[in-house]
PDB file of N, CA and C in Angstrom:
ATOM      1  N   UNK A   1      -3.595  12.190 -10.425  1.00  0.00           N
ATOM      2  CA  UNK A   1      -3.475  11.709  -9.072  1.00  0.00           C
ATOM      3  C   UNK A   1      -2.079  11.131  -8.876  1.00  0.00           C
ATOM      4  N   UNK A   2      -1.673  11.604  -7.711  1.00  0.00           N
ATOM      5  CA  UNK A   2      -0.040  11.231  -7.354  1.00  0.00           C
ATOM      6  C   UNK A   2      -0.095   9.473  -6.772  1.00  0.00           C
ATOM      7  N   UNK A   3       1.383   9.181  -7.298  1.00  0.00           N
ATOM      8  CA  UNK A   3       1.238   7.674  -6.723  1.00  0.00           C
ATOM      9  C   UNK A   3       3.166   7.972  -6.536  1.00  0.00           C
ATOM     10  N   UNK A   4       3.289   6.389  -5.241  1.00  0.00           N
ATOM     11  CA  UNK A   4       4.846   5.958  -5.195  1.00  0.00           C
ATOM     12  C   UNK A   4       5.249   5.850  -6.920  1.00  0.00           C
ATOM     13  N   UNK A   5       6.054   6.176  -6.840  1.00  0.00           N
ATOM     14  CA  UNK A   5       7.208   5.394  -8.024  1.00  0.00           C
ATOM     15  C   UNK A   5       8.671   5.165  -7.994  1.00  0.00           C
ATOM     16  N   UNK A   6       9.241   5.171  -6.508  1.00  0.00           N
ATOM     17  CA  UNK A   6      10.264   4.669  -6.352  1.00  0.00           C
ATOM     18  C   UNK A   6      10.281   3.395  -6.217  1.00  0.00           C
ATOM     19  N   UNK A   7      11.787   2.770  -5.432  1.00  0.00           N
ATOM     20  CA  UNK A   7      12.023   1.507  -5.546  1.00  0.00           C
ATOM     21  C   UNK A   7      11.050   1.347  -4.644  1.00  0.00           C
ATOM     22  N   UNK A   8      10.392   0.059  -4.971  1.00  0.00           N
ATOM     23  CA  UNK A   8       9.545  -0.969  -5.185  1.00  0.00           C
ATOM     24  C   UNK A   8      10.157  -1.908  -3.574  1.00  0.00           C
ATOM     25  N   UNK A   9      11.521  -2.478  -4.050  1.00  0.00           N
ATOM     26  CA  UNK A   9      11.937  -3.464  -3.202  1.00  0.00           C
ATOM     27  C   UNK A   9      12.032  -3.222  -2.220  1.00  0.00           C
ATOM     28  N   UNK A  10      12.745  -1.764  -2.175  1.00  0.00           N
ATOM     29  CA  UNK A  10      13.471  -1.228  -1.303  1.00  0.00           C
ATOM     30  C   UNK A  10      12.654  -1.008   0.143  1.00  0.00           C
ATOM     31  N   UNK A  11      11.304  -0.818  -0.678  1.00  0.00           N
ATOM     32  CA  UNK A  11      10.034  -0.756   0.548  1.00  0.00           C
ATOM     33  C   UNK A  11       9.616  -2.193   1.067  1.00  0.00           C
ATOM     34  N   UNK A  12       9.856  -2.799   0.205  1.00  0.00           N
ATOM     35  CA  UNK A  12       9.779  -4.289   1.016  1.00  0.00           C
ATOM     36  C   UNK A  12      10.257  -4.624   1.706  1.00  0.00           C
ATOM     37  N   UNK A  13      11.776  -4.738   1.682  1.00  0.00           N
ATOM     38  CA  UNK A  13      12.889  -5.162   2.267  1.00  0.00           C
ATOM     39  C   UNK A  13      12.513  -4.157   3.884  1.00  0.00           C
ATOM     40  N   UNK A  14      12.283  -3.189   3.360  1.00  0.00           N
ATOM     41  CA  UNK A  14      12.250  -2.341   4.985  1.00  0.00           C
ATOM     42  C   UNK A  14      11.383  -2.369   6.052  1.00  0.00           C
ATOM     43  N   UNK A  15      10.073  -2.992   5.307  1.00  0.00           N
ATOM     44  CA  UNK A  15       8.940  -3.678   5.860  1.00  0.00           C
ATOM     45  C   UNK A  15       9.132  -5.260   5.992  1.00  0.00           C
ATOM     46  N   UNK A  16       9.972  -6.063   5.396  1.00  0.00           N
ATOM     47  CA  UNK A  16      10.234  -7.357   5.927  1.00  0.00           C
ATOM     48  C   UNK A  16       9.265  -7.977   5.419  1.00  0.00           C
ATOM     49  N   UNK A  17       8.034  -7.227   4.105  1.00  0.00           N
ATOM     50  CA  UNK A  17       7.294  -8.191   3.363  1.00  0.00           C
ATOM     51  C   UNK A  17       7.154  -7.573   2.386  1.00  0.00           C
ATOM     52  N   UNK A  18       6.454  -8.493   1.451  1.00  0.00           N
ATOM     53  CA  UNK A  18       6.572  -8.319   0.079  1.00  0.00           C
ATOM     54  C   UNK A  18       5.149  -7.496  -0.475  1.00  0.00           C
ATOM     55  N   UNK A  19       5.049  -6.077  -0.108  1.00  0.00           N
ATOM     56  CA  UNK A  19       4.209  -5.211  -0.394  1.00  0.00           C
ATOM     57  C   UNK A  19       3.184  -5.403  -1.692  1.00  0.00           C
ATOM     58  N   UNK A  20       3.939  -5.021  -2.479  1.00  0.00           N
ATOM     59  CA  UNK A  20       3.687  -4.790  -3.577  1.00  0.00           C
ATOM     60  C   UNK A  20       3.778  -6.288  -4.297  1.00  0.00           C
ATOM     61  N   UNK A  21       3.799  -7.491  -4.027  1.00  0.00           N
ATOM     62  CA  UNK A  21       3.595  -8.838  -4.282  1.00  0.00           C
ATOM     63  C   UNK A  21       3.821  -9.119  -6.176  1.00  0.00           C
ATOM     64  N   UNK A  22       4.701  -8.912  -6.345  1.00  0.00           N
ATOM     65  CA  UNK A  22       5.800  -9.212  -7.067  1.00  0.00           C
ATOM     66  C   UNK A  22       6.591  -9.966  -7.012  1.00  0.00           C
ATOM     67  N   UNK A  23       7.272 -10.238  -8.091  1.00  0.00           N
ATOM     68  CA  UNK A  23       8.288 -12.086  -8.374  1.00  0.00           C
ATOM     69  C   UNK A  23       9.086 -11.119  -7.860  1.00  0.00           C
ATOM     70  N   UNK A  24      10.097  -9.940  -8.421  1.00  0.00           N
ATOM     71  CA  UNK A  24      10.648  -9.238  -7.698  1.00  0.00           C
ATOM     72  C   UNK A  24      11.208  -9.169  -6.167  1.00  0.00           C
ATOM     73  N   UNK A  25      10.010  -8.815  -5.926  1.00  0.00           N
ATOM     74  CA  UNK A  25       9.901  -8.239  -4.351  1.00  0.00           C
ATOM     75  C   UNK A  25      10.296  -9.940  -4.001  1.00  0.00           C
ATOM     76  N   UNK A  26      10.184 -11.059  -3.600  1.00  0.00           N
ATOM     77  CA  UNK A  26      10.054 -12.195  -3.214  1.00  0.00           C
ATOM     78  C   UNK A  26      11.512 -12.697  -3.016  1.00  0.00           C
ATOM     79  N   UNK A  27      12.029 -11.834  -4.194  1.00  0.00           N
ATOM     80  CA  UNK A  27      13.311 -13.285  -4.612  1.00  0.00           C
ATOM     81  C   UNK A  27      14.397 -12.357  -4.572  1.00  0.00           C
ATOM     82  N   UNK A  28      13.887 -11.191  -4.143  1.00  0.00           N
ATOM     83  CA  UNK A  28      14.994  -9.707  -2.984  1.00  0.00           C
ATOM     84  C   UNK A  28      14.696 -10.321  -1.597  1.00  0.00           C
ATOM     85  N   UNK A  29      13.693 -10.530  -1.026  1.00  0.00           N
ATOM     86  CA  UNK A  29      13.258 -11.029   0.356  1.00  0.00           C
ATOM     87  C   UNK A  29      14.414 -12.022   0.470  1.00  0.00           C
ATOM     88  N   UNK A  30      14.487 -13.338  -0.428  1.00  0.00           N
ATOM     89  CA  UNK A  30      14.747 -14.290  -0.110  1.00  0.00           C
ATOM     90  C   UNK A  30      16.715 -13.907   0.109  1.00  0.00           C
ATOM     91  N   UNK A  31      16.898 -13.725  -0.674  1.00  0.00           N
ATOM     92  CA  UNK A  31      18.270 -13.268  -1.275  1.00  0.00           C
ATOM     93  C   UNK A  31      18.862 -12.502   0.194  1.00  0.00           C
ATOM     94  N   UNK A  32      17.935 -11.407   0.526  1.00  0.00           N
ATOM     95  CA  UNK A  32      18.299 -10.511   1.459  1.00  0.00           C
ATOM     96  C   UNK A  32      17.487  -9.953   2.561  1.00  0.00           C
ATOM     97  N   UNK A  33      17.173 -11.054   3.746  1.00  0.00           N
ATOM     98  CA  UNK A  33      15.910 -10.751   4.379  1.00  0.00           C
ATOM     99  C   UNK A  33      16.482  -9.612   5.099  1.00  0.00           C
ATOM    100  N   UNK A  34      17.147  -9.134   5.393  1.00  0.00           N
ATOM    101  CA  UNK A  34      17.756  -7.378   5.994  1.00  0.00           C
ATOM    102  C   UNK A  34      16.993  -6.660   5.120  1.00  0.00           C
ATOM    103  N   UNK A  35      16.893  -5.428   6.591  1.00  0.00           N
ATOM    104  CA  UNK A  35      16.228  -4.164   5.528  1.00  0.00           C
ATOM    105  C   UNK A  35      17.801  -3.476   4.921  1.00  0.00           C
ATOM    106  N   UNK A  36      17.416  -2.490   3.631  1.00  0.00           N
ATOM    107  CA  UNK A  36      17.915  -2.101   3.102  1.00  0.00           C
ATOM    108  C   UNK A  36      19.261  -1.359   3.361  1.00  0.00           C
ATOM    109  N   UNK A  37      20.374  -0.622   2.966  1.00  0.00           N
ATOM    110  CA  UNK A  37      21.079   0.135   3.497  1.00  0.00           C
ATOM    111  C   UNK A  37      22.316   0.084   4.034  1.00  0.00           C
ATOM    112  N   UNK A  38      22.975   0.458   4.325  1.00  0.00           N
ATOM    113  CA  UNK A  38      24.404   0.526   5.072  1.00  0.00           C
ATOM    114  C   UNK A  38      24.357   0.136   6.098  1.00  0.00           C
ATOM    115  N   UNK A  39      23.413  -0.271   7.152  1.00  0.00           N
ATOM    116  CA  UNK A  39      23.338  -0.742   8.595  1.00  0.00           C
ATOM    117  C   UNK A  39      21.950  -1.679   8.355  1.00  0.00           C
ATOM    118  N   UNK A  40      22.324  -2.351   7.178  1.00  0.00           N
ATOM    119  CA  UNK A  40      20.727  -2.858   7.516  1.00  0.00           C
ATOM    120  C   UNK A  40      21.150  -3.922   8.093  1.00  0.00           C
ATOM    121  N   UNK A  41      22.304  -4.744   7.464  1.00  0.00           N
ATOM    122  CA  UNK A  41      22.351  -6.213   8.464  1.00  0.00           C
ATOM    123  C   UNK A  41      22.832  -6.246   9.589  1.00  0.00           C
ATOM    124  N   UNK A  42      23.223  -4.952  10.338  1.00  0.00           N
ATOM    125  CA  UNK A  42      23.640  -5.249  11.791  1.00  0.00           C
ATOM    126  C   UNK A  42      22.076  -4.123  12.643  1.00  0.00           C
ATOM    127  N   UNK A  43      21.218  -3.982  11.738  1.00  0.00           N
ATOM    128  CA  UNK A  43      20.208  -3.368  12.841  1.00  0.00           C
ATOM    129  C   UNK A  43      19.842  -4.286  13.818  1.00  0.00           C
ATOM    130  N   UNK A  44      19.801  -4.124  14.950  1.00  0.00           N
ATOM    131  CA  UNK A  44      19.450  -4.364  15.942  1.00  0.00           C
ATOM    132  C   UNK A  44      18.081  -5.203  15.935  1.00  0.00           C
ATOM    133  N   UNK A  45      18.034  -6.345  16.182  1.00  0.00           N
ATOM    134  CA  UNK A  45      17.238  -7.435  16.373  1.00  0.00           C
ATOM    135  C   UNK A  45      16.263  -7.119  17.960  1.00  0.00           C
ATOM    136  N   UNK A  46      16.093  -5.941  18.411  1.00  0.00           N
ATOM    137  CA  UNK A  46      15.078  -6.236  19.928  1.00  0.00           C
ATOM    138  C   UNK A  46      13.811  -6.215  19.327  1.00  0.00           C
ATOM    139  N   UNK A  47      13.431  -5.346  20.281  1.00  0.00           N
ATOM    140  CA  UNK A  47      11.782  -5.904  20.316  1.00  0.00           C
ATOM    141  C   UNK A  47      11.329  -4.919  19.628  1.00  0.00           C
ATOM    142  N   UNK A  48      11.943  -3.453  20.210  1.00  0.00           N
ATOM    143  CA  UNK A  48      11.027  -2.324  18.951  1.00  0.00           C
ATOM    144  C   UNK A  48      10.465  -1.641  19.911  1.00  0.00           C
ATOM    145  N   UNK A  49       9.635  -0.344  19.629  1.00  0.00           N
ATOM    146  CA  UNK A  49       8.446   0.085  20.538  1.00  0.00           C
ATOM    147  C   UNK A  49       6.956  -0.057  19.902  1.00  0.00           C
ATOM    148  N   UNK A  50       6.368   0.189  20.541  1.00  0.00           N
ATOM    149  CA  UNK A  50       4.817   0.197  19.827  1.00  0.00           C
ATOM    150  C   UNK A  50       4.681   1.231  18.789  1.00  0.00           C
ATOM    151  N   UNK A  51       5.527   2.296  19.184  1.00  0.00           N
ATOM    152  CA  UNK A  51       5.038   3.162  18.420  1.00  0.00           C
ATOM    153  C   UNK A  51       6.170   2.756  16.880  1.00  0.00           C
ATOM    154  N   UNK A  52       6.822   2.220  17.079  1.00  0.00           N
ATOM    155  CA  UNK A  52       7.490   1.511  15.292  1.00  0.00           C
ATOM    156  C   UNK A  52       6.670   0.182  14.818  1.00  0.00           C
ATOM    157  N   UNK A  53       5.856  -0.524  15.490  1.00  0.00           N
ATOM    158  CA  UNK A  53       5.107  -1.999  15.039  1.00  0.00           C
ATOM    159  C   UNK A  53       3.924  -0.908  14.759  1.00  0.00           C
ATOM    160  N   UNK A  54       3.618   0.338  15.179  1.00  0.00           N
ATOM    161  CA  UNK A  54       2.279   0.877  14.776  1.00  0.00           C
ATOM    162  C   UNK A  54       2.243   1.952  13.432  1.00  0.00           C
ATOM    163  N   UNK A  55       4.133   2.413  13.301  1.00  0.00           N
ATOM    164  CA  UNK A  55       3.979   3.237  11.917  1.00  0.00           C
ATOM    165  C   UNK A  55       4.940   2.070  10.705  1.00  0.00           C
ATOM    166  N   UNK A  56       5.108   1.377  11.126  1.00  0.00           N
ATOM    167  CA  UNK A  56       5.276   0.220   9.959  1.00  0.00           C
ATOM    168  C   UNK A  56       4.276  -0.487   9.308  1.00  0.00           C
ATOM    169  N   UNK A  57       3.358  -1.138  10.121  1.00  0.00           N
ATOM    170  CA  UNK A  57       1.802  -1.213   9.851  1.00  0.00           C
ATOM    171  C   UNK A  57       0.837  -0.097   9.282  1.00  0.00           C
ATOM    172  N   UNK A  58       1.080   0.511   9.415  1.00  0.00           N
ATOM    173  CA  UNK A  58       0.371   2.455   8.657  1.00  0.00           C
ATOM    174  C   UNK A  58       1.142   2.107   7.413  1.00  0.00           C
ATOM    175  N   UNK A  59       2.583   1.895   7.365  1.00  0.00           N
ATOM    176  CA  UNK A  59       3.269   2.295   6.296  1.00  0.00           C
ATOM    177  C   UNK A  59       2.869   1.045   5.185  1.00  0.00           C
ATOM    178  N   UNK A  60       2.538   0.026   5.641  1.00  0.00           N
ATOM    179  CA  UNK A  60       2.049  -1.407   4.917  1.00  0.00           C
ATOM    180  C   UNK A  60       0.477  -1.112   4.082  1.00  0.00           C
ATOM    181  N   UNK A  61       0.027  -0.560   4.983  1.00  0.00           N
ATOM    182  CA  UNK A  61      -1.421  -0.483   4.427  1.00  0.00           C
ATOM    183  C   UNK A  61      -1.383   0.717   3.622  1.00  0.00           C
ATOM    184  N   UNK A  62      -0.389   1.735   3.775  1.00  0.00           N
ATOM    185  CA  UNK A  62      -0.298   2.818   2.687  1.00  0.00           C
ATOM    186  C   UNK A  62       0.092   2.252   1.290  1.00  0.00           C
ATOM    187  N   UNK A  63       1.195   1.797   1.683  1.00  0.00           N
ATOM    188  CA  UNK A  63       1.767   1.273   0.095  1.00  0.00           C
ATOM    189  C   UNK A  63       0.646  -0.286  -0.496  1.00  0.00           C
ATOM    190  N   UNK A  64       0.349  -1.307   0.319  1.00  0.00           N
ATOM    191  CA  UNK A  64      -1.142  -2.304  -0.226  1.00  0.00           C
ATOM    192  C   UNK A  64      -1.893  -1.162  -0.831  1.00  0.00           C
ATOM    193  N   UNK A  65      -2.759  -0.349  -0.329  1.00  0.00           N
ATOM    194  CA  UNK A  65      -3.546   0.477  -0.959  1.00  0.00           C
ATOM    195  C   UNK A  65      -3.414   1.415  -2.164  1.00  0.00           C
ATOM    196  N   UNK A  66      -1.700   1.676  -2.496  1.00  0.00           N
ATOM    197  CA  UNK A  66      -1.294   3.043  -2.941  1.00  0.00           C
ATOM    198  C   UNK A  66      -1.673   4.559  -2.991  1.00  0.00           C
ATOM    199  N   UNK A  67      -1.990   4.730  -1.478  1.00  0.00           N
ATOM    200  CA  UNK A  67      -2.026   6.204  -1.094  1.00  0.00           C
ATOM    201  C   UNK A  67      -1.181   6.432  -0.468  1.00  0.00           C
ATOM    202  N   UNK A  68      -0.865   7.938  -0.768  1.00  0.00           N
ATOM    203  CA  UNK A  68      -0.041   8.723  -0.084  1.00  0.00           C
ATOM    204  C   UNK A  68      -0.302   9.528   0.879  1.00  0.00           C
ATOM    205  N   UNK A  69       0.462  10.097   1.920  1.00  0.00           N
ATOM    206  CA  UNK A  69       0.013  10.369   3.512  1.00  0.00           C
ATOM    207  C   UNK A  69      -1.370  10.928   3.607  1.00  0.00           C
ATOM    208  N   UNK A  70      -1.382  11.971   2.590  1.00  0.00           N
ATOM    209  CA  UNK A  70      -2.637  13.068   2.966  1.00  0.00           C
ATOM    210  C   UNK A  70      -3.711  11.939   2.570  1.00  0.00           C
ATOM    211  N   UNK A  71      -3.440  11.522   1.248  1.00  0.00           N
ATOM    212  CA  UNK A  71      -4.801  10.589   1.027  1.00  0.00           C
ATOM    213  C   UNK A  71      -5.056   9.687   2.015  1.00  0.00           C
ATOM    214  N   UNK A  72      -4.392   8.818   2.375  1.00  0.00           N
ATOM    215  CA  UNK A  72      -4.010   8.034   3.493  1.00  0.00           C
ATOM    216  C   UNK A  72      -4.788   8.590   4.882  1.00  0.00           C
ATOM    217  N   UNK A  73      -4.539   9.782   5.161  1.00  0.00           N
ATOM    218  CA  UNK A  73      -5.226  10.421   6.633  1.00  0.00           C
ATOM    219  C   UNK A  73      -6.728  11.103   6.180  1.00  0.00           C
ATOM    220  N   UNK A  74      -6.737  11.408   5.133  1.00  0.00           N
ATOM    221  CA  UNK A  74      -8.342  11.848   5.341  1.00  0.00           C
ATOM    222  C   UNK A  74      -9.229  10.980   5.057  1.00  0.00           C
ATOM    223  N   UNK A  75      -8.700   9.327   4.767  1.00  0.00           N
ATOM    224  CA  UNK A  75      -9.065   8.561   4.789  1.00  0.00           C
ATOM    225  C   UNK A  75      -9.866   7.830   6.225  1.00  0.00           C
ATOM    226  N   UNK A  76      -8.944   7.851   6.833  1.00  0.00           N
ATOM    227  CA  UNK A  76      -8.582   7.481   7.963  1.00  0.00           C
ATOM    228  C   UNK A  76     -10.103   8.828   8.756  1.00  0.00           C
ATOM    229  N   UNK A  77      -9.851   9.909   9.236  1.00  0.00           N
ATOM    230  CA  UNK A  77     -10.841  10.761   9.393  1.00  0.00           C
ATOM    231  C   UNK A  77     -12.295  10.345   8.576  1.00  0.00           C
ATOM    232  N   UNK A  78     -12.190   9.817   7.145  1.00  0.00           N
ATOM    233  CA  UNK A  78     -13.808   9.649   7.483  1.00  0.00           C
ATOM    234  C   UNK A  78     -14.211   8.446   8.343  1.00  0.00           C
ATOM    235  N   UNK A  79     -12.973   7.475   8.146  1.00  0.00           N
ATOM    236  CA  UNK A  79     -13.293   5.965   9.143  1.00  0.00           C
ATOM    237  C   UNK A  79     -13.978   6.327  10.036  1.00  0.00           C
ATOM    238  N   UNK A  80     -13.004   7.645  10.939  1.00  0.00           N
ATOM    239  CA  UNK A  80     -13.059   7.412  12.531  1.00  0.00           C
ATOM    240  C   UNK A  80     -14.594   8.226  12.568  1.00  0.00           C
ATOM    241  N   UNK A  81     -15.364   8.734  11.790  1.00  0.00           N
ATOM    242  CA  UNK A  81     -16.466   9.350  11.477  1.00  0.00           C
ATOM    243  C   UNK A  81     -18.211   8.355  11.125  1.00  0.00           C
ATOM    244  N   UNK A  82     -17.715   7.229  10.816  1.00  0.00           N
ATOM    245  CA  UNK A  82     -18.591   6.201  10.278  1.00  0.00           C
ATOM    246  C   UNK A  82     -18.726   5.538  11.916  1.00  0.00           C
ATOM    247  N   UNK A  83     -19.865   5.108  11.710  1.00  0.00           N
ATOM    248  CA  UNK A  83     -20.435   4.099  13.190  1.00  0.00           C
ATOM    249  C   UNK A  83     -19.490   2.660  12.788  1.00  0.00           C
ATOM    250  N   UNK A  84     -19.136   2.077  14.131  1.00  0.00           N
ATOM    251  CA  UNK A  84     -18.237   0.898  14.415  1.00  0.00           C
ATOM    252  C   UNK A  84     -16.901   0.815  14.255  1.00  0.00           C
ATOM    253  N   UNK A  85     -16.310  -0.300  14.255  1.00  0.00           N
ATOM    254  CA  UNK A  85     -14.554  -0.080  14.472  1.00  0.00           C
ATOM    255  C   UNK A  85     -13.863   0.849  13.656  1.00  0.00           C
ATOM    256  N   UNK A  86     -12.979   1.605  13.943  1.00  0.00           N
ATOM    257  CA  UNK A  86     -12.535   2.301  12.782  1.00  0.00           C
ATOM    258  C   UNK A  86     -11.563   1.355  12.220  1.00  0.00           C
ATOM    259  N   UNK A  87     -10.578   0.651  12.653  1.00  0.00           N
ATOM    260  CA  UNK A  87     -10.296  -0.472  11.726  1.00  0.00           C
ATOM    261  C   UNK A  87     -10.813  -0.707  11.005  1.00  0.00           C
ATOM    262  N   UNK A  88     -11.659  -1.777  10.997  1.00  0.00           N
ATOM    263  CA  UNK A  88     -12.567  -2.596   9.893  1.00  0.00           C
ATOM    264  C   UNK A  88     -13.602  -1.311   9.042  1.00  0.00           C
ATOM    265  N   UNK A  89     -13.479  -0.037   8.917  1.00  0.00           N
ATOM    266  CA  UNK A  89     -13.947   0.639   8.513  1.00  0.00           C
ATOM    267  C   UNK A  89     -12.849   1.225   7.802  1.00  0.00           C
ATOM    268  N   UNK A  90     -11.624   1.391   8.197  1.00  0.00           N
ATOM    269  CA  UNK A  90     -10.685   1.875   7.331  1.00  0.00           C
ATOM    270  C   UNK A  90     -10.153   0.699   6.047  1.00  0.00           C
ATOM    271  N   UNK A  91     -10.814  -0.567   6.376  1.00  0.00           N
ATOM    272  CA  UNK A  91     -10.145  -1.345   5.455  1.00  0.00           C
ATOM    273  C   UNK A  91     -11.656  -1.828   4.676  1.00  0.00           C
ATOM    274  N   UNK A  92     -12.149  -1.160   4.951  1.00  0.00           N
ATOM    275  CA  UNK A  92     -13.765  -1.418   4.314  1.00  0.00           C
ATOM    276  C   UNK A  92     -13.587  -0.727   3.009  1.00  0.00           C
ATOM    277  N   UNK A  93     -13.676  -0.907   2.072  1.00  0.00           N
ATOM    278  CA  UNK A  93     -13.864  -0.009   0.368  1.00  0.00           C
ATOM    279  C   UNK A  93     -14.862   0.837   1.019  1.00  0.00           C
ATOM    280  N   UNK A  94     -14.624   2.068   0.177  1.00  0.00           N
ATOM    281  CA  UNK A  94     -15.767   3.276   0.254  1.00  0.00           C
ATOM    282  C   UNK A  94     -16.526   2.864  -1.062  1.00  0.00           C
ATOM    283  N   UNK A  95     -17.966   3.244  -0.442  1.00  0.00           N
ATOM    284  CA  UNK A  95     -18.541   3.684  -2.405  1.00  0.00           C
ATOM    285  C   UNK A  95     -17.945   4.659  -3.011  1.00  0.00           C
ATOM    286  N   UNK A  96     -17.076   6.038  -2.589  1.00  0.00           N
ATOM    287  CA  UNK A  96     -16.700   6.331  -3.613  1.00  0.00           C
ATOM    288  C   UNK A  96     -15.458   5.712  -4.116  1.00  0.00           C
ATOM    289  N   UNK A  97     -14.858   5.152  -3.502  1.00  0.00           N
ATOM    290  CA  UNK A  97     -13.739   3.825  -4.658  1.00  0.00           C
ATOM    291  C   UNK A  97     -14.187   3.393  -4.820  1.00  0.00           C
ATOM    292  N   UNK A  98     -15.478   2.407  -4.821  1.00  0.00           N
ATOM    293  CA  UNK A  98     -16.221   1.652  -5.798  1.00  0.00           C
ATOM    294  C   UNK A  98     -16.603   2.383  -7.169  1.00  0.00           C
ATOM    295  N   UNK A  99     -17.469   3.374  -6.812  1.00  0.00           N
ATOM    296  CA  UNK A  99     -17.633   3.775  -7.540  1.00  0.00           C
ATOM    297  C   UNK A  99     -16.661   4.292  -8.858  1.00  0.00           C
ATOM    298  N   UNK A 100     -15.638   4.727  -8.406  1.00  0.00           N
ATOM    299  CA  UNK A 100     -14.736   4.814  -9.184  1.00  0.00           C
ATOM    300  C   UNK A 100     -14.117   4.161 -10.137  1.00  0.00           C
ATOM    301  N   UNK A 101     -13.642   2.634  -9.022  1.00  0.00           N
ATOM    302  CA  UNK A 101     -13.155   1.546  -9.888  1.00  0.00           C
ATOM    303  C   UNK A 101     -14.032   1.025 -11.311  1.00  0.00           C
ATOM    304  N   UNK A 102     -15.642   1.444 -10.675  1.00  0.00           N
ATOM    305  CA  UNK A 102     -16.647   1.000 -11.580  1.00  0.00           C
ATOM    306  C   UNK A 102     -16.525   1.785 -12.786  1.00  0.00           C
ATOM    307  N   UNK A 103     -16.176   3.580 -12.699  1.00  0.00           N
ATOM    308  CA  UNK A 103     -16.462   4.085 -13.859  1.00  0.00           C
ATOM    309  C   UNK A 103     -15.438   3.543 -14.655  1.00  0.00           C
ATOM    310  N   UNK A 104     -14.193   3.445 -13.521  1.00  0.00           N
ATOM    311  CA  UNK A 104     -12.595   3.039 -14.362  1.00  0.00           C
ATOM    312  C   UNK A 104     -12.970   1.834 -15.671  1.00  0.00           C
ATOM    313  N   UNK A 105     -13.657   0.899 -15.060  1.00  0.00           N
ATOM    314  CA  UNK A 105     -13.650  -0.206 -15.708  1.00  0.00           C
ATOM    315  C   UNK A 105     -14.390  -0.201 -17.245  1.00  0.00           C
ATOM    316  N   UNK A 106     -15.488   0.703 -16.610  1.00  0.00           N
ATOM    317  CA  UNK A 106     -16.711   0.845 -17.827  1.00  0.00           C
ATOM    318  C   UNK A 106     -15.909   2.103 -19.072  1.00  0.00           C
ATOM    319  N   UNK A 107     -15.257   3.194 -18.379  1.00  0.00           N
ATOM    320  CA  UNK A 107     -14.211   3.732 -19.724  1.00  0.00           C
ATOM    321  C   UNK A 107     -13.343   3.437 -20.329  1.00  0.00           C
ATOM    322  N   UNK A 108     -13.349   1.867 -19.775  1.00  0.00           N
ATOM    323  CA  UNK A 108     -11.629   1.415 -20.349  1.00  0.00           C
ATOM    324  C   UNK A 108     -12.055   0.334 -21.311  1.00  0.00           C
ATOM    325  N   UNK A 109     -13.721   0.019 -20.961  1.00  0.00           N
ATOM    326  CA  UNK A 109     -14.117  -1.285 -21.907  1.00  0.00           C
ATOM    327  C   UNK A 109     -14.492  -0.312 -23.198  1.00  0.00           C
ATOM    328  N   UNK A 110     -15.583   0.710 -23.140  1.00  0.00           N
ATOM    329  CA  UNK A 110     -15.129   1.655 -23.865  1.00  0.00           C
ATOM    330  C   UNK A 110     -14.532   1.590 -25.099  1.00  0.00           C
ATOM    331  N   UNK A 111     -12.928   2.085 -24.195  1.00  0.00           N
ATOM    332  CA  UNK A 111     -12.100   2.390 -24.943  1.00  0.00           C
ATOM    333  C   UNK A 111     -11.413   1.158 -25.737  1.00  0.00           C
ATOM    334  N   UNK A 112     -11.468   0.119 -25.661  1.00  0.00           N
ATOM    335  CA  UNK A 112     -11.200  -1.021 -26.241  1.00  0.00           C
ATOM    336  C   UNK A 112     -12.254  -1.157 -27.612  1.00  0.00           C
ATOM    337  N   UNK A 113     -13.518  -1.082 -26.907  1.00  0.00           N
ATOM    338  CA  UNK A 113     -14.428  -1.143 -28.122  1.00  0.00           C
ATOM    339  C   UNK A 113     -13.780  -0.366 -29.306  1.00  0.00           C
ATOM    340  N   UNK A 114     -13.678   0.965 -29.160  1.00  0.00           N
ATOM    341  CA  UNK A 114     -13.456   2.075 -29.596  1.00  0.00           C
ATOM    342  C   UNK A 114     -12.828   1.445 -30.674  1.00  0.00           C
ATOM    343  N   UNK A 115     -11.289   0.899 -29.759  1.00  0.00           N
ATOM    344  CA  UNK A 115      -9.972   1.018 -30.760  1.00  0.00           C
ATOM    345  C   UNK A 115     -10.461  -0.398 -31.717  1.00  0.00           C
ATOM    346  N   UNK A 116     -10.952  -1.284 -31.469  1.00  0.00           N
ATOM    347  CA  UNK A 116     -10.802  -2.362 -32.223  1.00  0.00           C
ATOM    348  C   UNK A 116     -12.085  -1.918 -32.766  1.00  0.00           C
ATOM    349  N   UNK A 117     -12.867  -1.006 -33.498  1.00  0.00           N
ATOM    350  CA  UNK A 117     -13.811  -0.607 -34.390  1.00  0.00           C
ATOM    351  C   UNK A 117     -12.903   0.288 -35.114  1.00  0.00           C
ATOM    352  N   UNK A 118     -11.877   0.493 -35.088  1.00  0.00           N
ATOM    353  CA  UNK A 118     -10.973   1.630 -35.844  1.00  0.00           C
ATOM    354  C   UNK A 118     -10.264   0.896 -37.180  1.00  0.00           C
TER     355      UNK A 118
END
C-alpha cells in the first residue's frame, strides 16, 4: 500500500499546521510561519476563495489520515452513500479500518511472541 514520503515539513508549512505532529514540524512552524518556497513570504495575505479554504482542508485530512487521492475519494463516495452527514461519516472509522488495525495489531503481537521464543 502506497503512502506520502516526501518532506514532511514542507506540507506543514504550506498548510500553516503541524500535520503530521512532530517536534519537527513545530519548531519549522515556529522558525518560519510562511509557506514554503521562493514567494512564500511575500504571498499575499487576503482572504482566499472558498474554493482554496475547501482544498486545503481536503488536503489536511488527507495527509492526518495518510491517504492518497484515490484512497482519499472512494472514501469519501462510500461516506456520501451511508445515511446522515457525510462529514461526520467521512471522519467516522470504517469497520473495515477497524478491522484492519485489529488484525494489524494481533500479527504484530504475534510476531513479537515469535521472536522472543527464538
Amino acid at each position: 500500500m502506497a503512502r506520502y514520503t516526501g518532506p514532511k515539513v514542507r506540507i506543514s508549512r504550506r498548510l500553516g499546521v503541524n500535520v503530521f505532529e512532530n517536534t519537527k514540524g513545530s519548531k519549522a512552524l515556529e522558525r518560519r510561519p510562511f509557506p514554503p518556497g521562493h514567494h512564500g513570504r511575500s504571498r499575499r495575505k487576503g482572504a482566499g476563495s472558498e474554493y482554496l479554504a475547501q482544498m486545503q482542508e481536503k488536503q489536511k485530512a488527507k495527509f492526518i489520515y495518510g491517504l492518497l487521492e484515490r484512497q482519499f475519494r472512494n472514501l469519501y463516495k462510500r461516506s456520501v452513500r451511508l445515511t446522515g452527514p457525510t462529514g461526520e461519516n467521512l471522519l467516522r472509522p470504517s469497520p473495515s479500518c477497524a478491522l484492519t488495525t485489529w488484525f494489524t495489531v494481533q500479527v504484530g503481537q504475534r510476531l513479537v511472541r515469535k521472536r522472543d521464543n527464538l
